[in-house]
Protein backbone atom coordinates (compact mmCIF):
# COMPACT_ATOMS: atom_id res chain seq x y z
CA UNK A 1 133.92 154.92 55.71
CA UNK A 2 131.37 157.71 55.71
CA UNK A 3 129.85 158.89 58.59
CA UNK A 4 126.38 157.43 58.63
CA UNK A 5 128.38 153.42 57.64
CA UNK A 6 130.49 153.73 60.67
CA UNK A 7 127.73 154.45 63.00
CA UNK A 8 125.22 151.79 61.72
CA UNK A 9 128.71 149.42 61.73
CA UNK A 10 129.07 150.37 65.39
CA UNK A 11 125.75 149.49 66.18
CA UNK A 12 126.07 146.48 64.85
CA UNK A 13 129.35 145.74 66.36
CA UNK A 14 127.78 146.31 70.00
CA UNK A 15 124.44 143.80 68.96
CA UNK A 16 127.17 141.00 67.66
CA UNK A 17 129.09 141.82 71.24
CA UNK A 18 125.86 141.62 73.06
CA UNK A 19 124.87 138.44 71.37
CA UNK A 20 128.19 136.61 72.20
CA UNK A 21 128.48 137.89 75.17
CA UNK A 22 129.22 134.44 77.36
CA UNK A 23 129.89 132.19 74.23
CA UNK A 24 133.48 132.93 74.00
CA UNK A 25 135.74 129.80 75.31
CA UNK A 26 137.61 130.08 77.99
CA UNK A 27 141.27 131.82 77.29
CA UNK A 28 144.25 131.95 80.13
CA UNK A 29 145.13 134.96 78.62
CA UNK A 30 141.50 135.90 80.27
CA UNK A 31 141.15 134.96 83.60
CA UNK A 32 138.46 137.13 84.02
CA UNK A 33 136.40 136.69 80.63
CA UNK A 34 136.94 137.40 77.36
CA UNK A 35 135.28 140.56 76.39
CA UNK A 36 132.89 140.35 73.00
CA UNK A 37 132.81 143.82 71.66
CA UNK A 38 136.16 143.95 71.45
CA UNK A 39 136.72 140.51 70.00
CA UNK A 40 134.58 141.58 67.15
CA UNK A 41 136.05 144.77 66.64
CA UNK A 42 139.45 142.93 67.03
CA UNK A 43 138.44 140.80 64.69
CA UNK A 44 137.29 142.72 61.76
CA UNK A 45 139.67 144.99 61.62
CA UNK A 46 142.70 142.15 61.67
CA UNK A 47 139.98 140.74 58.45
CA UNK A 48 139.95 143.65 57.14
CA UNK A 49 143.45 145.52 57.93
CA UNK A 50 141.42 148.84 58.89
CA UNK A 51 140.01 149.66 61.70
CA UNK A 52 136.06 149.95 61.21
CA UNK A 53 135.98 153.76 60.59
CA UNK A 54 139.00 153.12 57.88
CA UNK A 55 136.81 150.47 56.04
CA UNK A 56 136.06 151.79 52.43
CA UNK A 57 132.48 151.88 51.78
CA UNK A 58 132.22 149.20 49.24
CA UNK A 59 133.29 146.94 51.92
CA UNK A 60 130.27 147.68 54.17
CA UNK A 61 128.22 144.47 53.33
CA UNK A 62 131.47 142.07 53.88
CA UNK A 63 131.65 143.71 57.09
CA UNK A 64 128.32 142.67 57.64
CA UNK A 65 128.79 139.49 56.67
CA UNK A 66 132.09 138.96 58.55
CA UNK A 67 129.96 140.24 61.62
CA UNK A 68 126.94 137.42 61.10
CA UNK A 69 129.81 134.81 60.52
CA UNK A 70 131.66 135.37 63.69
CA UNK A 71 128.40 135.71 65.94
CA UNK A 72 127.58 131.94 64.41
CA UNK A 73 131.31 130.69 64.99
CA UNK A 74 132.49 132.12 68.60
CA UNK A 75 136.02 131.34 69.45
């Protein structure tokens, strides 16, 4: 991904972190909370089989998509 994608995707990966942050259920795994940035950025790149910055560009808005999904289905 170029540059100027992975930056805006970071951003965005921080707001979805910020906006779950305290929705995630409980884990034992856990104890202490389950942390949301890295959930998401856990998450998309096990989606995706990249991390973030490895994403072609022509994936960007599925990335954004997967984002909006998980911030409306925490788990």
């Amino acid at each position: 991904m170029n540059k100027e994608n992975t930056g805006k995707l970071w951003k965005i990966i921080q707001e979805a972190g910020d906006y779950l942050l305290g929705q995630l259920p409980d884990h034992p795994n856990h104890p202490k909370g389950r942390n949301p940035y890295a959930h998401v950025a856990i998450c998309v790149k096990n989606k995706f089989n990249a991390s973030y910055k490895d994403i072609p560009d022509e994936n960007f808005d599925d990335v954004l998509k997967y984002i909006e999904f998980l911030k409306q289905n925490p788990n």
